[in-house]
C-alpha atoms as a PDB file:
ATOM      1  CA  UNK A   1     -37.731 -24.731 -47.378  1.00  0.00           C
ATOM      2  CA  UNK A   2     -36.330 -24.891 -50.869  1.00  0.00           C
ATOM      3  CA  UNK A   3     -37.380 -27.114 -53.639  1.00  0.00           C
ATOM      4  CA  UNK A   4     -35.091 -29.908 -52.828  1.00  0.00           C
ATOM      5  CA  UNK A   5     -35.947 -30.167 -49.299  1.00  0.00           C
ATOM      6  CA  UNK A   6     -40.113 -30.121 -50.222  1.00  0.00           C
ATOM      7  CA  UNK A   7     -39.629 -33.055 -52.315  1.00  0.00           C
ATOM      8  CA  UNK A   8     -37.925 -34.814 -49.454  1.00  0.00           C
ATOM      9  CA  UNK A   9     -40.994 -34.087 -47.318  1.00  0.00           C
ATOM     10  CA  UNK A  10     -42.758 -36.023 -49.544  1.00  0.00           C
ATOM     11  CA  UNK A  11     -40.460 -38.268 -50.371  1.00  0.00           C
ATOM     12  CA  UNK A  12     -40.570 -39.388 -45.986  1.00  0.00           C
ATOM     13  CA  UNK A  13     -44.656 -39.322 -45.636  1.00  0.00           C
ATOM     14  CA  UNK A  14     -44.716 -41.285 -48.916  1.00  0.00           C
ATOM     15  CA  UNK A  15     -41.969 -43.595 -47.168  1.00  0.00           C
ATOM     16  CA  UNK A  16     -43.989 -44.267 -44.094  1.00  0.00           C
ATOM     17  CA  UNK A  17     -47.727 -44.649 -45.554  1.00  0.00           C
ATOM     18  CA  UNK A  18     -47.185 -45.672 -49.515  1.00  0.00           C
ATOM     19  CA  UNK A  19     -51.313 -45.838 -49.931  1.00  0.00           C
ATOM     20  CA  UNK A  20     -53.108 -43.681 -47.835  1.00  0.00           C
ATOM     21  CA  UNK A  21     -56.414 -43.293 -47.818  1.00  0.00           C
ATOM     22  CA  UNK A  22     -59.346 -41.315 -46.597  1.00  0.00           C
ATOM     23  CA  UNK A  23     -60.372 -42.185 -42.953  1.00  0.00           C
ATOM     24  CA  UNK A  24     -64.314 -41.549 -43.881  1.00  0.00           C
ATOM     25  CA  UNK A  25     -66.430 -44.713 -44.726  1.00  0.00           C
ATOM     26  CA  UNK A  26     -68.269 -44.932 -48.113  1.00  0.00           C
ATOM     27  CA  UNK A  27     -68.555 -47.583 -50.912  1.00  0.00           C
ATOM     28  CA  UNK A  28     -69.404 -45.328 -53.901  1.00  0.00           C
ATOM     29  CA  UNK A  29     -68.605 -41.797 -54.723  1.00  0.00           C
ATOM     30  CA  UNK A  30     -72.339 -40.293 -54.243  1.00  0.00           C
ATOM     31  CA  UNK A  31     -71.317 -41.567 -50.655  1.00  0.00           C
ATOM     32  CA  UNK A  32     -68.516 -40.079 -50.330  1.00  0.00           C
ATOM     33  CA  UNK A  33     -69.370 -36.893 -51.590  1.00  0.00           C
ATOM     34  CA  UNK A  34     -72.163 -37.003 -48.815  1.00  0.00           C
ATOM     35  CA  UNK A  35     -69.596 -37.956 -46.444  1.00  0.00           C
ATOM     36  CA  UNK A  36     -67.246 -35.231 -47.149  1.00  0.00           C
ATOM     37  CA  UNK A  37     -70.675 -32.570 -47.195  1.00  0.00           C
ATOM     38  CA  UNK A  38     -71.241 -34.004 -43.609  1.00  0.00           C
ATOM     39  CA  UNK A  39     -67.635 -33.639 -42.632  1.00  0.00           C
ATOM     40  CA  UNK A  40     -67.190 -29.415 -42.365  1.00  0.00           C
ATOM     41  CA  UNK A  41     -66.758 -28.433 -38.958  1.00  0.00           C
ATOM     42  CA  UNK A  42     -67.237 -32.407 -37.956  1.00  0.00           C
ATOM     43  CA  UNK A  43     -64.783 -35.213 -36.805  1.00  0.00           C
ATOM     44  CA  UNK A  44     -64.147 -38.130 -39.278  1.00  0.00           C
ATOM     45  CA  UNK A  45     -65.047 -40.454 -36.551  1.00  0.00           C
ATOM     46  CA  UNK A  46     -68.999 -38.835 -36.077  1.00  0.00           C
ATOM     47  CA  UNK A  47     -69.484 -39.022 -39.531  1.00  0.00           C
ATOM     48  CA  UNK A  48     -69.228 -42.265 -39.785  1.00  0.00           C
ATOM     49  CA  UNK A  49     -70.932 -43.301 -36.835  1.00  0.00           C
ATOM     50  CA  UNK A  50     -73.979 -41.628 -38.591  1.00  0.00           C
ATOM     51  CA  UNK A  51     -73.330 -42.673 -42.084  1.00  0.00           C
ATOM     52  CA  UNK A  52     -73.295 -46.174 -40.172  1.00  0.00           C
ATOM     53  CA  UNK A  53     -77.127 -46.281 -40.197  1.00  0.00           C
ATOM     54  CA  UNK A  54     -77.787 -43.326 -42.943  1.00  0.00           C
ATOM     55  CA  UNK A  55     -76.186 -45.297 -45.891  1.00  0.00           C
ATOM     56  CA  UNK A  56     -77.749 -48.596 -45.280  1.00  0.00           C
ATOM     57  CA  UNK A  57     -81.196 -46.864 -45.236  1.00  0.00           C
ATOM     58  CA  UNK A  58     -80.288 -44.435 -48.311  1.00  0.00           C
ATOM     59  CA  UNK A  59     -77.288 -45.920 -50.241  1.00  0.00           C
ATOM     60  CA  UNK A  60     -78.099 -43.723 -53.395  1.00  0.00           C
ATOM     61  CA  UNK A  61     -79.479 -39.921 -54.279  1.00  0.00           C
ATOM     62  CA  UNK A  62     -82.848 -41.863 -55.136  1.00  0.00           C
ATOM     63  CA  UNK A  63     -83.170 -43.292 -51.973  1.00  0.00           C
ATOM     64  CA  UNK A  64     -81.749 -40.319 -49.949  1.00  0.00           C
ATOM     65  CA  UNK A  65     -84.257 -37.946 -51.842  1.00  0.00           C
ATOM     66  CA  UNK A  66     -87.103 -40.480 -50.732  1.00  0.00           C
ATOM     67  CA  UNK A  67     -85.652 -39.999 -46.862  1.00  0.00           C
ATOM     68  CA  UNK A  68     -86.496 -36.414 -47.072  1.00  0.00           C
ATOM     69  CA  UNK A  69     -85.481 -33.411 -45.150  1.00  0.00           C
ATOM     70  CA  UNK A  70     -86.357 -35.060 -41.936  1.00  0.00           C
ATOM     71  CA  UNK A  71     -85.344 -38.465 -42.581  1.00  0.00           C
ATOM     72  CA  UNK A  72     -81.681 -37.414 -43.518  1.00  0.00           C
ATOM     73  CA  UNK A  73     -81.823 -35.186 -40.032  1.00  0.00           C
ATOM     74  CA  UNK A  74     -82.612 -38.688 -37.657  1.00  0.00           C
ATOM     75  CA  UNK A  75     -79.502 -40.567 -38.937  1.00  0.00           C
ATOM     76  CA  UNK A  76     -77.246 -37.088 -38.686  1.00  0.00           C
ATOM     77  CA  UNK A  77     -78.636 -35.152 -35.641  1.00  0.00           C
ATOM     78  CA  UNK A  78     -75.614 -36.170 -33.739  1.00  0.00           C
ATOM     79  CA  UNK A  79     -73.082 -33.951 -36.126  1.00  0.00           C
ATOM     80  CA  UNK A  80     -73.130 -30.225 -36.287  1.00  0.00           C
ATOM     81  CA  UNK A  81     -74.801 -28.118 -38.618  1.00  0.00           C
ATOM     82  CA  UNK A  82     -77.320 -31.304 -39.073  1.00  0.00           C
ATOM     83  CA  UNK A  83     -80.045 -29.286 -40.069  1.00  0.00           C
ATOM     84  CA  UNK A  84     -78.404 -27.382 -42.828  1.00  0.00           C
ATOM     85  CA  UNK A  85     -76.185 -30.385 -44.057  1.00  0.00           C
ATOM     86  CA  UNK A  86     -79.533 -32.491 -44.159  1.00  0.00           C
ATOM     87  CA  UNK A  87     -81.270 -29.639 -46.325  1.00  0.00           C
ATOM     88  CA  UNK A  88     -78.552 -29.697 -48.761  1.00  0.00           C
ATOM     89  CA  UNK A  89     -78.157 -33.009 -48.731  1.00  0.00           C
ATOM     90  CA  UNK A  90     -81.598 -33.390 -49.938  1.00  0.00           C
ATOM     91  CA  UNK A  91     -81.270 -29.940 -52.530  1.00  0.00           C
ATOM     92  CA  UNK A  92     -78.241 -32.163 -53.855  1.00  0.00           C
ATOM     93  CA  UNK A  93     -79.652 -35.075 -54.616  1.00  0.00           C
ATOM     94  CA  UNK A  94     -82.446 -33.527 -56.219  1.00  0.00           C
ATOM     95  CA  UNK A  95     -80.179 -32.007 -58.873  1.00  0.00           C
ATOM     96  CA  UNK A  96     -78.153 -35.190 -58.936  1.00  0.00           C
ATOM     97  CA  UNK A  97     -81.091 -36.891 -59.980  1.00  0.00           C
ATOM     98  CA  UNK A  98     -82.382 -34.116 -62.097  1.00  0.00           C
ATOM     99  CA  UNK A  99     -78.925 -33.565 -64.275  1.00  0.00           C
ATOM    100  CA  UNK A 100     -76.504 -36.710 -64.065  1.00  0.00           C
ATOM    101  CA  UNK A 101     -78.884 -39.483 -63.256  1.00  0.00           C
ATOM    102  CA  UNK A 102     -78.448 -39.612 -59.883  1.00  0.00           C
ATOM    103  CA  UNK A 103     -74.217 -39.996 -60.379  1.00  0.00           C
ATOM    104  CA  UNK A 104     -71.752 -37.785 -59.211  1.00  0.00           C
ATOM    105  CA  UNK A 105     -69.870 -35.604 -61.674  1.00  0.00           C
ATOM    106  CA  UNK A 106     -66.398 -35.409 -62.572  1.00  0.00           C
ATOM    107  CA  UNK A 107     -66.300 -31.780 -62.797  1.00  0.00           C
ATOM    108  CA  UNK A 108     -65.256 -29.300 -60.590  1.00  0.00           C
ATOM    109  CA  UNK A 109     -67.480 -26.394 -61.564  1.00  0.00           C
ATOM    110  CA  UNK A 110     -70.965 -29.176 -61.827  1.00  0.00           C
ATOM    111  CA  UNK A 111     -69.190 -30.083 -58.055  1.00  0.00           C
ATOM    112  CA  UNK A 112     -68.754 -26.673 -56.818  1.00  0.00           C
ATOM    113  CA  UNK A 113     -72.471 -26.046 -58.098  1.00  0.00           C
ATOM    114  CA  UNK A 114     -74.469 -28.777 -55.834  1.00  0.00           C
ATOM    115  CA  UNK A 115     -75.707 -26.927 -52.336  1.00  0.00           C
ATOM    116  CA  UNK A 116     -73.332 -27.445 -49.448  1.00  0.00           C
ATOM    117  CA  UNK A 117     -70.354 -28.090 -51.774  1.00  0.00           C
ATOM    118  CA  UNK A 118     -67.366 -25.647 -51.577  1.00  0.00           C
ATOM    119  CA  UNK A 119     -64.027 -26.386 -53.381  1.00  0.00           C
ATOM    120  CA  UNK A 120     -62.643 -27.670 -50.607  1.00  0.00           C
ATOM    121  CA  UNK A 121     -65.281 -30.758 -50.733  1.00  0.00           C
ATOM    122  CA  UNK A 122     -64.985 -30.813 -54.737  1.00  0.00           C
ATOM    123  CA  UNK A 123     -61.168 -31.412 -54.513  1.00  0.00           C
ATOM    124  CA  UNK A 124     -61.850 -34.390 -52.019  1.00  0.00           C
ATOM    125  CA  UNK A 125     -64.491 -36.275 -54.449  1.00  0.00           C
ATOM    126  CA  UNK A 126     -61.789 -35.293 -57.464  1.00  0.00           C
ATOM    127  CA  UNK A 127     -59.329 -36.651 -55.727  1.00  0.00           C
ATOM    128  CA  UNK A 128     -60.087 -39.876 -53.779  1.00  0.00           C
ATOM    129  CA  UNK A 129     -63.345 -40.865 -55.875  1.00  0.00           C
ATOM    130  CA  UNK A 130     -61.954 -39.758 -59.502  1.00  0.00           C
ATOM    131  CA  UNK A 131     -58.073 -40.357 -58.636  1.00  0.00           C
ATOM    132  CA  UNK A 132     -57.537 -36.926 -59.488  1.00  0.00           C
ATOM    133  CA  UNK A 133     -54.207 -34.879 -58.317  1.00  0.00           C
ATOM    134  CA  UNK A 134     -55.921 -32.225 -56.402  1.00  0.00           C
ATOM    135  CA  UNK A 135     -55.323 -31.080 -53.224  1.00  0.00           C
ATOM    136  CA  UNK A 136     -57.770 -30.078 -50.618  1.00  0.00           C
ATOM    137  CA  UNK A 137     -56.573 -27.668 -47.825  1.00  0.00           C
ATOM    138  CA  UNK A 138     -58.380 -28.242 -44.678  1.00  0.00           C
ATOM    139  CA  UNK A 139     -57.692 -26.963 -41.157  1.00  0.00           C
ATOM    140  CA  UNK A 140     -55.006 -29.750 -40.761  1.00  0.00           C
ATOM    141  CA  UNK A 141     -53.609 -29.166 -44.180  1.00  0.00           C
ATOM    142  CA  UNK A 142     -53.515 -24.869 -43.510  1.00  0.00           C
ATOM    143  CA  UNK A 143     -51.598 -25.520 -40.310  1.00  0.00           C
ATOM    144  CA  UNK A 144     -49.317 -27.942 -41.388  1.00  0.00           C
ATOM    145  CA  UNK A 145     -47.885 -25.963 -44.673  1.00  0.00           C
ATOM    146  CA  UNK A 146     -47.853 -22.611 -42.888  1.00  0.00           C
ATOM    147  CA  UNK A 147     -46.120 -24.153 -39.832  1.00  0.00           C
ATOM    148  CA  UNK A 148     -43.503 -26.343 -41.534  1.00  0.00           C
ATOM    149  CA  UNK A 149     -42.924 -23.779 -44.513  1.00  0.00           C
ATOM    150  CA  UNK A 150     -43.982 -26.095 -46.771  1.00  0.00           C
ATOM    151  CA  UNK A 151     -46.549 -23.929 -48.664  1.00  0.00           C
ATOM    152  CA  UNK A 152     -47.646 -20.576 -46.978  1.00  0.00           C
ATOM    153  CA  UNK A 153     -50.749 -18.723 -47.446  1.00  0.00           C
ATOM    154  CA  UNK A 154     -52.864 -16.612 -45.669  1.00  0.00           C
ATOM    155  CA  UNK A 155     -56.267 -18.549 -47.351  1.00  0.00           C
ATOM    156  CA  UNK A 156     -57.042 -22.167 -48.172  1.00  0.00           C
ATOM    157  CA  UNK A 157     -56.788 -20.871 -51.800  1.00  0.00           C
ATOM    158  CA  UNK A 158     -53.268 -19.319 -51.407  1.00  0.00           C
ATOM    159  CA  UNK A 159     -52.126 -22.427 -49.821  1.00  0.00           C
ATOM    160  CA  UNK A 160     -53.283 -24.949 -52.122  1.00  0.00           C
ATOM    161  CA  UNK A 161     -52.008 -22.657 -55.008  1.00  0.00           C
ATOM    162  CA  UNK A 162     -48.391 -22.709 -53.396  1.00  0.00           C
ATOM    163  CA  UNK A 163     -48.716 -26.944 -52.662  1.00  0.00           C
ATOM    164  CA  UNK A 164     -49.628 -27.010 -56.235  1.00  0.00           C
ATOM    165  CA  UNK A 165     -46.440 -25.475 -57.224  1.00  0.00           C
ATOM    166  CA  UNK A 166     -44.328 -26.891 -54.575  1.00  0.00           C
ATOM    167  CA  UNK A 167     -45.522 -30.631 -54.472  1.00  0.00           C
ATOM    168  CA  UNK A 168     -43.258 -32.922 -57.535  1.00  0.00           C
ATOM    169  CA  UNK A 169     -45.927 -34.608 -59.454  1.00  0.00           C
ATOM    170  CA  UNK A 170     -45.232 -37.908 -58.600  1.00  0.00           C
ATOM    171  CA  UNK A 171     -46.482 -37.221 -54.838  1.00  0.00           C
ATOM    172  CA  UNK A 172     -49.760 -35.148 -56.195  1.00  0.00           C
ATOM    173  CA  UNK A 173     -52.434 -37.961 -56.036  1.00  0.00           C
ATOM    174  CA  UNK A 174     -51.575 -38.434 -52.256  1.00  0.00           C
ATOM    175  CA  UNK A 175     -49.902 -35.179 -50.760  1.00  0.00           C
ATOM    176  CA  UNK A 176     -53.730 -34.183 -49.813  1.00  0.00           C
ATOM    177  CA  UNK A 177     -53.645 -37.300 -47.574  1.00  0.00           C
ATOM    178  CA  UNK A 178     -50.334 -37.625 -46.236  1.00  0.00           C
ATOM    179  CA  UNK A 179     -50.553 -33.958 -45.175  1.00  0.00           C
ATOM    180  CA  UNK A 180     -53.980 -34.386 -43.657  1.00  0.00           C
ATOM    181  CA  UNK A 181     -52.937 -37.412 -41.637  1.00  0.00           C
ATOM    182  CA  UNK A 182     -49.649 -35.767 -40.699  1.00  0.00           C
ATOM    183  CA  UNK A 183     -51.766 -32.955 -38.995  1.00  0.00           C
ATOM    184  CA  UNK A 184     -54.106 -35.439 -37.416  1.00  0.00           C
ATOM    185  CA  UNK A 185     -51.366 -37.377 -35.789  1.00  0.00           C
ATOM    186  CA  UNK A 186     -48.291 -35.442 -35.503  1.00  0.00           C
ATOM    187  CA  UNK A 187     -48.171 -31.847 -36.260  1.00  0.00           C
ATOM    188  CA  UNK A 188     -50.898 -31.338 -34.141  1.00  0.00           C
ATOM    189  CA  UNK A 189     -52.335 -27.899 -33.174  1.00  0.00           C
ATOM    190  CA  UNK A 190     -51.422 -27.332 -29.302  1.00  0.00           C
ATOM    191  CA  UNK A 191     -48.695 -30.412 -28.733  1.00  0.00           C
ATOM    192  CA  UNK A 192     -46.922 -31.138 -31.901  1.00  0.00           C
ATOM    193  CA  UNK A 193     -45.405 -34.716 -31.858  1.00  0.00           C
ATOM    194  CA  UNK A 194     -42.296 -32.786 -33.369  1.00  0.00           C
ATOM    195  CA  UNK A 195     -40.299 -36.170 -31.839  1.00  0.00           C
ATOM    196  CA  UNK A 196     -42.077 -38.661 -33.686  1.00  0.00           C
ATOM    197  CA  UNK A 197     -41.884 -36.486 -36.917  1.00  0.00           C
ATOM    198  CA  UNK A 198     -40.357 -38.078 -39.759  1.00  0.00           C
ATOM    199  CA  UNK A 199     -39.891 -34.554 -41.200  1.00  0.00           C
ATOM    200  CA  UNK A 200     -38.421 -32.726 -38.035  1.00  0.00           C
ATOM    201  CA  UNK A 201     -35.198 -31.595 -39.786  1.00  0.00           C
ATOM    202  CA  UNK A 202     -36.806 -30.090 -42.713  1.00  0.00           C
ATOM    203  CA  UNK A 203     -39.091 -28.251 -40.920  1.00  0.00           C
ATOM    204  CA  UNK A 204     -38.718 -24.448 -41.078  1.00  0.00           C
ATOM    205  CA  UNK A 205     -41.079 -23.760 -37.494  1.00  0.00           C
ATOM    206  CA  UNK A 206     -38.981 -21.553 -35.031  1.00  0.00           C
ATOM    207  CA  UNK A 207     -40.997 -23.346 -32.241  1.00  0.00           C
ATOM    208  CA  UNK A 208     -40.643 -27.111 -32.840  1.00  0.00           C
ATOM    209  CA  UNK A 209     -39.032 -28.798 -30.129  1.00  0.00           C
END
């Protein structure tokens, strides 16, 4: 796919969803950096059917800290991984508390420093909380750039290096979403929708339909 063609990708999912936005519920970015902890290896849709009960009772680090260990685990027991993601949920909002007053930081390296937080969960919060350009390459995102050419890479890193340099700036602030909705919904990982795809033609895959 050359250059011209990768800013027509965009140019289509920016076409068909102008304002996309993240598919996890949260009303301030301390919850949705505990929504996007809770999200590795989970479903969108179970994490928010247990931040449905877990942000009401804990809606900031202070009151999440308060919840404890085994508080956090009640509301969450229903997601994988509940009892590490509740420990480091806790260890988190201890050193939230304990270095930026309980608010989440708008820094990648203070990000990448809280327990359970990878870059992958750092480049969400920069992005969709901060309105940052990043882009964070999950399983949906990997497939989707390595399938359709768009930006290959044998690593999350390697991908998100090469959708750095192929994404035009003007689609930055959203080509994390479009992409990750486009893998959701249509570029699929057994059945590709490759008929509803708005970006069929462009796509370099030998085995779309």
């Amino acid at each position: 796919m050359n250059r011209a063609q990768k800013a027509e990708f965009f140019r289509r999912l920016a076409e068909r969803d102008p304002a996309p936005r993240t598919e996890l519920h949260y009303a301030t970015p301390f919850q949705l950096l505990i929504a996007v902890m809770l999200s590795a290896q989970a479903t969108d849709v179970s994490v928010n059917k247990a931040t449905a009960s877990l942000f009401p009772a804990a809606p900031d680090a202070r009151a999440m800290l308060a919840l404890g260990v085994a508080g956090v685990k009640q509301h969450i027991r229903t997601i994988g991984l509940f009892n590490t993601k509740a420990e480091n949920v806790i260890k988190t909002c201890r050193l939230l508390l304990e270095h930026y007053a309980g608010e989440v930081p708008r820094d990648r390296d203070a990000l990448e420093a809280l327990p359970g937080v990878g870059r992958k969960t750092a480049n969400v919060v920069l992005n969709v909380a901060f309105g940052e350009p990043t882009i964070a390459v999950d399983t949906h995102i990997f497939r989707v750039c390595n399938r359709s050419t768009l930006a290959r890479g044998k690593t999350p890193l390697a991908v998100e290096q090469a959708l750095l340099r192929a994404t035009p700036p003007e689609y930055r602030l959203h080509a994390h979403h479009w992409l990750i909705l486009h893998g959701r919904y249509v570029c699929t990982a057994r059945k590709p929708h490759c008929a509803q795809c708005v970006v069929h033609d462009l796509c370099g895959w030998r085995g779309k339909a």
